[in-house]
C-alpha atoms as a PDB file:
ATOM      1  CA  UNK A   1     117.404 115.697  92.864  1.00  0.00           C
ATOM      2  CA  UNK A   2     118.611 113.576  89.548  1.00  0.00           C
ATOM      3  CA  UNK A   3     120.231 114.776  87.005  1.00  0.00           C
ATOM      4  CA  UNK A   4     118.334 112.745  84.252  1.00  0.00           C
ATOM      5  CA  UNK A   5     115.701 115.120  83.241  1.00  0.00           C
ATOM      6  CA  UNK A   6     112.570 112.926  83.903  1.00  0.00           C
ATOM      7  CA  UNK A   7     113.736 111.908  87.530  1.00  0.00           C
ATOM      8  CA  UNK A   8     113.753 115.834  87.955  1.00  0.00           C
ATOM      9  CA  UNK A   9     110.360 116.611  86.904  1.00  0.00           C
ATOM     10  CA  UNK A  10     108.706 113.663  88.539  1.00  0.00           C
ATOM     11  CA  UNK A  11     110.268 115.026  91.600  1.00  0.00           C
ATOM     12  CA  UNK A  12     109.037 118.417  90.830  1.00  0.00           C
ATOM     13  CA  UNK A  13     105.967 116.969  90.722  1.00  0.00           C
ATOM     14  CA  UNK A  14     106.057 115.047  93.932  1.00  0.00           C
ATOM     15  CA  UNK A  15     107.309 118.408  95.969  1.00  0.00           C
ATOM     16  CA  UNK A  16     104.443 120.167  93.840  1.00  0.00           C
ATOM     17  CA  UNK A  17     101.813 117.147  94.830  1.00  0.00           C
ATOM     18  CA  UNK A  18     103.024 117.287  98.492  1.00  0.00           C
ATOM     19  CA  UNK A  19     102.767 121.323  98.708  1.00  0.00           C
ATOM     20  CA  UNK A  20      99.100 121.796  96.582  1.00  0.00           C
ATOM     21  CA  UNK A  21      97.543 118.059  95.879  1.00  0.00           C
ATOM     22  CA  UNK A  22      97.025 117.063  92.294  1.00  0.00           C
ATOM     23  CA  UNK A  23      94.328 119.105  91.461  1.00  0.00           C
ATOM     24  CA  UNK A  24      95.934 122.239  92.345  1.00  0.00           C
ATOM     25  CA  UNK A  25      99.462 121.504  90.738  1.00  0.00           C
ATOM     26  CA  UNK A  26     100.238 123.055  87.500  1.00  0.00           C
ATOM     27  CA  UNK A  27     102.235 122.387  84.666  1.00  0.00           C
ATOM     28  CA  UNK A  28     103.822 125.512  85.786  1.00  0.00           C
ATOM     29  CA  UNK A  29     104.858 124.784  89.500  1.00  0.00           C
ATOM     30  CA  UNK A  30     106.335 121.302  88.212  1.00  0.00           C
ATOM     31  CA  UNK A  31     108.466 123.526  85.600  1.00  0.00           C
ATOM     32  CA  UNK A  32     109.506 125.595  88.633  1.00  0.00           C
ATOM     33  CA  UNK A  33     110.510 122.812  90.991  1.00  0.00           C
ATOM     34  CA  UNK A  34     112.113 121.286  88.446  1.00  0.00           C
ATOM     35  CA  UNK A  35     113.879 124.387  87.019  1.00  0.00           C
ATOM     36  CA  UNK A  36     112.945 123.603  83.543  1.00  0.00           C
ATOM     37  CA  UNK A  37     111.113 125.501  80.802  1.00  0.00           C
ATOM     38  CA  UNK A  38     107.662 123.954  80.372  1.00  0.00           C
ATOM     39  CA  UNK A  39     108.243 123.323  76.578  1.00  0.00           C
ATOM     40  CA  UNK A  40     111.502 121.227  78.240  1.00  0.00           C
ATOM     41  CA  UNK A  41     108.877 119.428  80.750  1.00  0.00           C
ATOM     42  CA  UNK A  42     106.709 118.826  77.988  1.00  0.00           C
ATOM     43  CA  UNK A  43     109.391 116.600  76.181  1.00  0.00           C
ATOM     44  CA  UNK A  44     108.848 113.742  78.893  1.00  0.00           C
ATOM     45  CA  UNK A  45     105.680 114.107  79.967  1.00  0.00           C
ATOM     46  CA  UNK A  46     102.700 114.921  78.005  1.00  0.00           C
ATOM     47  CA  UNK A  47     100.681 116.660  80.559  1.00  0.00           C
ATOM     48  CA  UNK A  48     100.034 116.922  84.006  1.00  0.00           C
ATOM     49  CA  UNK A  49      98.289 113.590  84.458  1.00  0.00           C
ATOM     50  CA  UNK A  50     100.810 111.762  82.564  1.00  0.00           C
ATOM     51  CA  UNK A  51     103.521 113.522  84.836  1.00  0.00           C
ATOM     52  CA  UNK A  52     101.279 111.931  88.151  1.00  0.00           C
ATOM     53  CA  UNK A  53     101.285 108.948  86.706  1.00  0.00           C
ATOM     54  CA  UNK A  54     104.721 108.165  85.890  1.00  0.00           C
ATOM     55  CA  UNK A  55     104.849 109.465  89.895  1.00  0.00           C
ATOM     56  CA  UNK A  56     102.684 106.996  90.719  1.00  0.00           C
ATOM     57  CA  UNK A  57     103.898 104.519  89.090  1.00  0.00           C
ATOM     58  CA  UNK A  58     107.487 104.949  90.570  1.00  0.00           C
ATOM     59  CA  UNK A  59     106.185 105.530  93.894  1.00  0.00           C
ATOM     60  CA  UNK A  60     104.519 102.289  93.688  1.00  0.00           C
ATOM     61  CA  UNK A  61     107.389 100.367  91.988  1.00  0.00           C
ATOM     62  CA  UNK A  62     109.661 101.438  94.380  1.00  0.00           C
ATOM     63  CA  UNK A  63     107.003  99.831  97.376  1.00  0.00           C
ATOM     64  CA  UNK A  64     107.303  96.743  95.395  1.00  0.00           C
ATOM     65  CA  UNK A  65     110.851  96.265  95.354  1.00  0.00           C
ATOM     66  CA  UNK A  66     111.071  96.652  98.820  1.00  0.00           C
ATOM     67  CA  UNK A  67     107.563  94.126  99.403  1.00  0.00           C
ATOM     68  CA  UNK A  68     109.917  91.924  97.016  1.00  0.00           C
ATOM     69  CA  UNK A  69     112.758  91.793  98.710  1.00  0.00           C
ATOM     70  CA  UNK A  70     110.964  91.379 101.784  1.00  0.00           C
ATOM     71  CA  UNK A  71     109.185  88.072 100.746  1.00  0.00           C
ATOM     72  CA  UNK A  72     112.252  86.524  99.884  1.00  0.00           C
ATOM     73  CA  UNK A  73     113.060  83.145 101.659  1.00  0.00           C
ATOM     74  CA  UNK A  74     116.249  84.032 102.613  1.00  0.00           C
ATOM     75  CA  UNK A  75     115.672  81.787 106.317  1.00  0.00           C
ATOM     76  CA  UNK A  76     114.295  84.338 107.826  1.00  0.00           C
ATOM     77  CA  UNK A  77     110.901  83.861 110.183  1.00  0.00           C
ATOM     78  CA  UNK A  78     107.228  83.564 108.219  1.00  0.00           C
ATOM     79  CA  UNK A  79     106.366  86.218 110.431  1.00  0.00           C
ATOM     80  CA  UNK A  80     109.521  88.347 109.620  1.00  0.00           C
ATOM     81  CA  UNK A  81     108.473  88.348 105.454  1.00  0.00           C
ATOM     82  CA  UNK A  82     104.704  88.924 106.422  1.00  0.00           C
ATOM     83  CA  UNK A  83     106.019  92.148 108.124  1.00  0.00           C
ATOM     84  CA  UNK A  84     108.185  93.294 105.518  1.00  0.00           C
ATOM     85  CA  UNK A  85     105.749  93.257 102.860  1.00  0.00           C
ATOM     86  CA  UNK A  86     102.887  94.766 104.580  1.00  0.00           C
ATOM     87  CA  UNK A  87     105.341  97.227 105.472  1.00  0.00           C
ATOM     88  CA  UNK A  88     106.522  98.549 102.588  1.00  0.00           C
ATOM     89  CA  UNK A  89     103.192  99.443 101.170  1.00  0.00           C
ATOM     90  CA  UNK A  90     102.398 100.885 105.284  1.00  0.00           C
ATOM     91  CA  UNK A  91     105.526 103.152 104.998  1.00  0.00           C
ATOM     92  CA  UNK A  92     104.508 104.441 101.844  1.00  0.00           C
ATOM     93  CA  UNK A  93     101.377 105.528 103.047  1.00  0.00           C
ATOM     94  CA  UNK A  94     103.009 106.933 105.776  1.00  0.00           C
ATOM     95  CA  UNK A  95     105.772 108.878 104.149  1.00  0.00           C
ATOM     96  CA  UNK A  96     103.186 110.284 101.796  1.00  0.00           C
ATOM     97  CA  UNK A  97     101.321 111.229 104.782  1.00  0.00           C
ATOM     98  CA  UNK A  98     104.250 112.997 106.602  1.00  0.00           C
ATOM     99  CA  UNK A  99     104.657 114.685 103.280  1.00  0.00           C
ATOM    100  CA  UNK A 100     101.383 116.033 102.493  1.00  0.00           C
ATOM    101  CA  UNK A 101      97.908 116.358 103.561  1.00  0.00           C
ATOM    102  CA  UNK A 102      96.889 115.194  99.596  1.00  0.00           C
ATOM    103  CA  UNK A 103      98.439 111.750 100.413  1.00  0.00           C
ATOM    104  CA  UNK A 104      94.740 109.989  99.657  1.00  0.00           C
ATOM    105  CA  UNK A 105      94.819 110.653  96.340  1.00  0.00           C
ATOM    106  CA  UNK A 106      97.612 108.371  96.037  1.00  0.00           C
ATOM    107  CA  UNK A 107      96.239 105.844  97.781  1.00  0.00           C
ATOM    108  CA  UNK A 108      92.750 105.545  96.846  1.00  0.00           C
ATOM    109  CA  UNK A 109      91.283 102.786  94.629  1.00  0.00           C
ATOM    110  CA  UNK A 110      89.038 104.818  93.022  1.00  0.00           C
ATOM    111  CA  UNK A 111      91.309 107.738  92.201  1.00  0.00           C
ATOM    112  CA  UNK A 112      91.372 108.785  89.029  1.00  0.00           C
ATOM    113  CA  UNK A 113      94.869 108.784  88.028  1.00  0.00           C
ATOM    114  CA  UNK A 114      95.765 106.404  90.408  1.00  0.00           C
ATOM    115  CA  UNK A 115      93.368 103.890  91.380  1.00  0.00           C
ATOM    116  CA  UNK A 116      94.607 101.225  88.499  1.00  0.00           C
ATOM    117  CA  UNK A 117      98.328 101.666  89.703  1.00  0.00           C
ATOM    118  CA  UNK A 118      97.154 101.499  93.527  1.00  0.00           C
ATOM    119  CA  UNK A 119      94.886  98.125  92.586  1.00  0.00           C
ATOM    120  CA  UNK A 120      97.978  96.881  90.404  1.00  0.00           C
ATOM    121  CA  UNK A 121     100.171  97.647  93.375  1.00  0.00           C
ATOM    122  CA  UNK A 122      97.643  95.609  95.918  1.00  0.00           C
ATOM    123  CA  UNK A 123      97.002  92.905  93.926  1.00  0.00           C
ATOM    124  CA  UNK A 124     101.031  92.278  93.325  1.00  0.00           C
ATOM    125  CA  UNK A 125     101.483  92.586  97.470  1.00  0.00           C
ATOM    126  CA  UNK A 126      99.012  89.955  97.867  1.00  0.00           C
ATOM    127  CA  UNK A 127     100.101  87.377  95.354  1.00  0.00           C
ATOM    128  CA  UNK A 128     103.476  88.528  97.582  1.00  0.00           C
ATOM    129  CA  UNK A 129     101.773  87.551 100.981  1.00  0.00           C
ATOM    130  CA  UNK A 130     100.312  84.238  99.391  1.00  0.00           C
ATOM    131  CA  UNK A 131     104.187  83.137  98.286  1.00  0.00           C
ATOM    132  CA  UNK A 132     104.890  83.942 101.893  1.00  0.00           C
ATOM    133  CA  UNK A 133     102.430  82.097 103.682  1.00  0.00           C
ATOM    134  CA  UNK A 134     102.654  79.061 101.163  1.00  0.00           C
ATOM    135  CA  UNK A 135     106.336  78.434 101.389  1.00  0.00           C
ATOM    136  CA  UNK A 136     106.100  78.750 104.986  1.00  0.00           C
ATOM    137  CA  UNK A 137     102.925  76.111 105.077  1.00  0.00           C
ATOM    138  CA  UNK A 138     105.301  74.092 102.752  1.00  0.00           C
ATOM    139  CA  UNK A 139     108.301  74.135 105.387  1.00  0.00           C
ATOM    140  CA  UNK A 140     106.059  73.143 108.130  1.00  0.00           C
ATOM    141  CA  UNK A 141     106.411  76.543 109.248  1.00  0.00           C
ATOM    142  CA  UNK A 142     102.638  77.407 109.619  1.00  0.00           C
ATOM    143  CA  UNK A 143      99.617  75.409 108.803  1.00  0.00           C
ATOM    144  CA  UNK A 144      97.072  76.033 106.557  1.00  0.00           C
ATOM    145  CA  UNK A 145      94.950  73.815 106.529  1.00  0.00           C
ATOM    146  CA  UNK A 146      91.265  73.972 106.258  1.00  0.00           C
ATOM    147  CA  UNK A 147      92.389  77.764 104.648  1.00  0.00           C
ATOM    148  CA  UNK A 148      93.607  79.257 101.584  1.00  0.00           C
ATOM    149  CA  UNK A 149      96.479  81.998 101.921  1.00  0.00           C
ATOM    150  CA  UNK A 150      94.513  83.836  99.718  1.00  0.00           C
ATOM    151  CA  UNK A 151      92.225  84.326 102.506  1.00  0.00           C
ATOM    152  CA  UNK A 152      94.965  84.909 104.965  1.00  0.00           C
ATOM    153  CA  UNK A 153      96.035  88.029 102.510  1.00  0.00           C
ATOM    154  CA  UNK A 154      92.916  89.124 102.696  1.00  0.00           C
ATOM    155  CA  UNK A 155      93.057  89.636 106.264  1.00  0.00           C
ATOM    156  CA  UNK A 156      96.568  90.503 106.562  1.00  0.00           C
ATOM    157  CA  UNK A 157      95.798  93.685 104.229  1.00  0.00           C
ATOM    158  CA  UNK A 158      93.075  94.751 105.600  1.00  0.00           C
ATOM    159  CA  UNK A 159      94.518  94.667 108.757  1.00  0.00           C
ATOM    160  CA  UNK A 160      96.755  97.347 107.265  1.00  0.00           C
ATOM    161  CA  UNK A 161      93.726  99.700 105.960  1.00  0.00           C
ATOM    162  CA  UNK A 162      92.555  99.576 109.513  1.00  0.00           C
ATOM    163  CA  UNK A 163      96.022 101.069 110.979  1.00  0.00           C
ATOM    164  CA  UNK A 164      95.015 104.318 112.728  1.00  0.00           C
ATOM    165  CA  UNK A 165      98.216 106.834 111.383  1.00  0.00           C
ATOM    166  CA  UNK A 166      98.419 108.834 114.753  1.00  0.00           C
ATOM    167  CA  UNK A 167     100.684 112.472 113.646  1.00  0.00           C
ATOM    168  CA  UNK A 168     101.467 112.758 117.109  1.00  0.00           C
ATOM    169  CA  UNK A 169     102.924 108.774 117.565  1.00  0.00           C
ATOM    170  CA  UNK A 170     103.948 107.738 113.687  1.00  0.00           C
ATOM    171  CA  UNK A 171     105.326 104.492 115.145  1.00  0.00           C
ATOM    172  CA  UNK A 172     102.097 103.614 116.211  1.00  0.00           C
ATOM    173  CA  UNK A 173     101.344 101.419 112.801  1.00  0.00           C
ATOM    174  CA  UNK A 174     104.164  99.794 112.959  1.00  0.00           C
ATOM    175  CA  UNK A 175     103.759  98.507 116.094  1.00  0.00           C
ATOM    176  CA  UNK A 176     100.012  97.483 115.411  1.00  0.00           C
ATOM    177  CA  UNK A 177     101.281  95.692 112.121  1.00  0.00           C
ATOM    178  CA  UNK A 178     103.772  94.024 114.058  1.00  0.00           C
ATOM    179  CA  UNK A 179     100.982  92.698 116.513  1.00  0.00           C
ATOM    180  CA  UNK A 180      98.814  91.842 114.086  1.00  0.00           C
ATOM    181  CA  UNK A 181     101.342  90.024 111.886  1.00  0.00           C
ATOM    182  CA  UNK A 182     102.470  88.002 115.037  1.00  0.00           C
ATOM    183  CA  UNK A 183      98.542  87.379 115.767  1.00  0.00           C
ATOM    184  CA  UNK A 184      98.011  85.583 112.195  1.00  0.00           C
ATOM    185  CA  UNK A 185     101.125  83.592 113.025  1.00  0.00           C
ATOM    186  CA  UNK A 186     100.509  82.317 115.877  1.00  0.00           C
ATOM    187  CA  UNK A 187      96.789  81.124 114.871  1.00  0.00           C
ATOM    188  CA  UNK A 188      98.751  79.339 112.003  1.00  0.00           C
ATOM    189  CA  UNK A 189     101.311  77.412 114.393  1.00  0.00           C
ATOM    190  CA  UNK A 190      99.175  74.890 115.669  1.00  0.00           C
END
Protein backbone atom coordinates (compact mmCIF):
# COMPACT_ATOMS: atom_id res chain seq x y z
CA UNK A 1 0.00 0.00 0.00
CA UNK A 2 1.18 3.88 -0.74
CA UNK A 3 1.86 6.12 1.51
CA UNK A 4 0.21 9.14 -0.34
CA UNK A 5 -3.16 9.20 1.15
CA UNK A 6 -5.29 8.89 -2.07
CA UNK A 7 -3.23 5.82 -3.45
CA UNK A 8 -4.34 4.31 0.02
CA UNK A 9 -7.94 4.78 -0.19
CA UNK A 10 -8.29 3.90 -3.82
CA UNK A 11 -6.69 0.74 -2.76
CA UNK A 12 -9.02 0.40 0.08
CA UNK A 13 -11.47 0.63 -2.27
CA UNK A 14 -10.21 -1.89 -4.74
CA UNK A 15 -9.70 -4.66 -1.73
CA UNK A 16 -13.31 -3.39 -0.61
CA UNK A 17 -14.66 -3.73 -4.49
CA UNK A 18 -12.91 -7.15 -4.81
CA UNK A 19 -14.35 -8.52 -1.28
CA UNK A 20 -18.30 -6.96 -1.61
CA UNK A 21 -18.74 -5.38 -5.38
CA UNK A 22 -19.57 -1.73 -5.62
CA UNK A 23 -22.87 -1.76 -4.49
CA UNK A 24 -22.16 -3.33 -1.30
CA UNK A 25 -18.93 -1.27 -0.38
CA UNK A 26 -19.27 1.46 2.06
CA UNK A 27 -17.71 4.54 2.80
CA UNK A 28 -16.98 2.74 5.93
CA UNK A 29 -15.12 -0.51 4.75
CA UNK A 30 -12.90 1.84 2.39
CA UNK A 31 -12.06 3.91 5.76
CA UNK A 32 -11.18 0.52 7.28
CA UNK A 33 -8.96 -0.85 4.54
CA UNK A 34 -7.46 2.16 4.30
CA UNK A 35 -7.01 2.81 8.07
CA UNK A 36 -8.27 6.26 7.85
CA UNK A 37 -11.06 8.18 9.59
CA UNK A 38 -13.89 8.70 7.10
CA UNK A 39 -13.84 12.56 7.62
CA UNK A 40 -9.85 11.86 6.44
CA UNK A 41 -11.30 9.73 3.31
CA UNK A 42 -13.64 12.34 2.67
CA UNK A 43 -10.78 14.94 1.99
CA UNK A 44 -9.93 13.10 -1.43
CA UNK A 45 -12.80 11.68 -2.44
CA UNK A 46 -16.19 13.05 -2.26
CA UNK A 47 -18.15 9.93 -1.97
CA UNK A 48 -18.21 6.51 -2.77
CA UNK A 49 -18.74 6.85 -6.50
CA UNK A 50 -16.17 9.41 -6.86
CA UNK A 51 -13.76 6.99 -4.86
CA UNK A 52 -14.77 4.07 -7.85
CA UNK A 53 -14.11 6.29 -10.22
CA UNK A 54 -10.81 7.61 -9.57
CA UNK A 55 -10.36 3.43 -9.28
CA UNK A 56 -11.48 3.14 -12.46
CA UNK A 57 -9.89 5.50 -13.92
CA UNK A 58 -6.39 4.30 -12.64
CA UNK A 59 -7.19 0.84 -13.34
CA UNK A 60 -7.79 1.80 -16.81
CA UNK A 61 -4.83 4.23 -17.17
CA UNK A 62 -2.60 1.85 -15.98
CA UNK A 63 -4.05 -0.80 -19.06
CA UNK A 64 -3.18 1.99 -21.30
CA UNK A 65 0.27 2.49 -20.51
CA UNK A 66 0.99 -0.91 -20.89
CA UNK A 67 -1.41 -1.08 -24.53
CA UNK A 68 1.03 2.04 -25.16
CA UNK A 69 4.03 0.72 -24.71
CA UNK A 70 3.04 -2.27 -26.42
CA UNK A 71 2.20 -0.51 -29.79
CA UNK A 72 5.38 1.03 -29.95
CA UNK A 73 7.49 0.37 -33.16
CA UNK A 74 10.37 -0.50 -31.48
CA UNK A 75 11.19 -3.46 -34.59
CA UNK A 76 9.40 -5.75 -33.10
CA UNK A 77 6.80 -8.18 -35.25
CA UNK A 78 3.10 -6.56 -36.32
CA UNK A 79 1.88 -9.50 -34.72
CA UNK A 80 4.03 -9.03 -31.51
CA UNK A 81 2.30 -5.15 -30.89
CA UNK A 82 -1.22 -6.58 -31.89
CA UNK A 83 -0.67 -9.00 -28.91
CA UNK A 84 0.53 -6.63 -26.51
CA UNK A 85 -2.22 -4.31 -26.75
CA UNK A 86 -5.04 -6.64 -26.77
CA UNK A 87 -3.34 -7.96 -23.90
CA UNK A 88 -3.16 -5.47 -21.61
CA UNK A 89 -6.81 -4.67 -21.61
CA UNK A 90 -7.25 -9.08 -21.54
CA UNK A 91 -5.07 -9.16 -18.34
CA UNK A 92 -6.98 -6.60 -16.77
CA UNK A 93 -10.03 -8.35 -17.14
CA UNK A 94 -8.44 -11.20 -15.94
CA UNK A 95 -6.74 -9.93 -12.84
CA UNK A 96 -10.02 -8.32 -11.90
CA UNK A 97 -11.51 -11.61 -12.38
CA UNK A 98 -8.98 -13.58 -10.20
CA UNK A 99 -9.72 -10.84 -7.74
CA UNK A 100 -13.34 -10.77 -7.45
CA UNK A 101 -16.49 -12.21 -8.60
CA UNK A 102 -17.80 -8.19 -9.08
CA UNK A 103 -15.15 -7.85 -11.87
CA UNK A 104 -18.21 -6.98 -14.57
CA UNK A 105 -18.94 -3.99 -13.16
CA UNK A 106 -15.68 -2.80 -14.20
CA UNK A 107 -15.88 -3.88 -17.38
CA UNK A 108 -19.22 -3.23 -18.63
CA UNK A 109 -20.14 -0.47 -21.12
CA UNK A 110 -23.15 0.29 -19.67
CA UNK A 111 -22.07 0.46 -16.04
CA UNK A 112 -22.91 3.20 -14.32
CA UNK A 113 -19.82 4.48 -12.89
CA UNK A 114 -17.83 2.96 -15.30
CA UNK A 115 -19.12 2.52 -18.64
CA UNK A 116 -17.67 6.13 -19.96
CA UNK A 117 -14.11 5.20 -18.57
CA UNK A 118 -14.46 1.49 -20.02
CA UNK A 119 -15.72 3.13 -23.64
CA UNK A 120 -12.84 5.85 -23.20
CA UNK A 121 -10.49 3.00 -22.45
CA UNK A 122 -11.77 0.91 -25.77
CA UNK A 123 -11.90 3.51 -27.98
CA UNK A 124 -8.05 4.64 -27.03
CA UNK A 125 -6.98 0.64 -27.56
CA UNK A 126 -8.41 0.77 -30.90
CA UNK A 127 -7.06 4.00 -32.28
CA UNK A 128 -3.85 1.86 -30.60
CA UNK A 129 -4.53 -1.27 -32.87
CA UNK A 130 -5.17 1.04 -36.01
CA UNK A 131 -1.41 2.77 -35.42
CA UNK A 132 -0.35 -0.84 -35.29
CA UNK A 133 -1.76 -2.26 -38.24
CA UNK A 134 -1.07 1.03 -40.33
CA UNK A 135 2.60 1.33 -39.69
CA UNK A 136 2.93 -2.22 -40.33
CA UNK A 137 0.79 -1.86 -43.84
CA UNK A 138 3.21 1.15 -44.31
CA UNK A 139 6.48 -1.10 -43.86
CA UNK A 140 5.18 -3.65 -46.18
CA UNK A 141 4.67 -5.64 -43.23
CA UNK A 142 0.95 -6.59 -43.83
CA UNK A 143 -1.41 -5.52 -46.49
CA UNK A 144 -4.39 -3.79 -46.27
CA UNK A 145 -5.70 -3.34 -49.01
CA UNK A 146 -9.24 -3.46 -50.06
CA UNK A 147 -9.64 -2.89 -45.85
CA UNK A 148 -9.51 -0.27 -43.35
CA UNK A 149 -7.61 -1.10 -39.96
CA UNK A 150 -10.40 0.31 -38.44
CA UNK A 151 -12.19 -2.71 -39.44
CA UNK A 152 -9.36 -4.97 -38.54
CA UNK A 153 -9.76 -3.40 -34.76
CA UNK A 154 -12.98 -4.17 -34.88
CA UNK A 155 -12.36 -7.71 -35.20
CA UNK A 156 -9.29 -7.92 -33.28
CA UNK A 157 -11.40 -6.66 -30.10
CA UNK A 158 -14.03 -8.52 -30.39
CA UNK A 159 -12.08 -11.38 -30.71
CA UNK A 160 -11.08 -10.50 -27.16
CA UNK A 161 -14.87 -10.19 -25.75
CA UNK A 162 -15.28 -13.66 -27.10
CA UNK A 163 -12.23 -15.16 -24.90
CA UNK A 164 -13.85 -17.84 -22.70
CA UNK A 165 -11.87 -16.97 -19.00
CA UNK A 166 -11.69 -20.73 -17.90
CA UNK A 167 -10.88 -20.49 -13.55
CA UNK A 168 -9.61 -23.80 -13.84
CA UNK A 169 -6.95 -22.98 -17.07
CA UNK A 170 -6.38 -18.89 -16.75
CA UNK A 171 -3.83 -19.24 -19.57
CA UNK A 172 -6.39 -20.31 -21.73
CA UNK A 173 -7.04 -16.51 -23.18
CA UNK A 174 -3.87 -15.94 -23.73
CA UNK A 175 -3.29 -18.61 -25.77
CA UNK A 176 -6.60 -18.01 -27.83
CA UNK A 177 -5.46 -14.25 -28.25
CA UNK A 178 -2.27 -15.40 -29.37
CA UNK A 179 -4.03 -17.63 -32.11
CA UNK A 180 -6.24 -15.27 -33.06
CA UNK A 181 -3.71 -12.42 -33.33
CA UNK A 182 -1.47 -14.76 -35.52
CA UNK A 183 -4.82 -15.65 -37.61
CA UNK A 184 -5.41 -11.78 -38.58
CA UNK A 185 -1.74 -11.72 -39.52
CA UNK A 186 -1.41 -14.14 -41.56
CA UNK A 187 -4.71 -13.19 -43.69
CA UNK A 188 -2.85 -9.77 -43.96
CA UNK A 189 0.57 -11.27 -45.40
CA UNK A 190 -0.42 -11.98 -48.72
Amino acid sequence: MSDEPIDRILDAAYASFARHGVRRTTMDDIATAAQMSRPAVYQYVRNKDDAFRQLGTRLFDAALQRATAAAADDGRSVAARLYGVLCAKLELALQLERDSPHAGELLDASARLFGELFEGFIAATHGLLVGVLDSAAARGEIDLTGLRAAEIADVALALERGLVHDPADPERPLRQQRLGVDLIVAGLSR
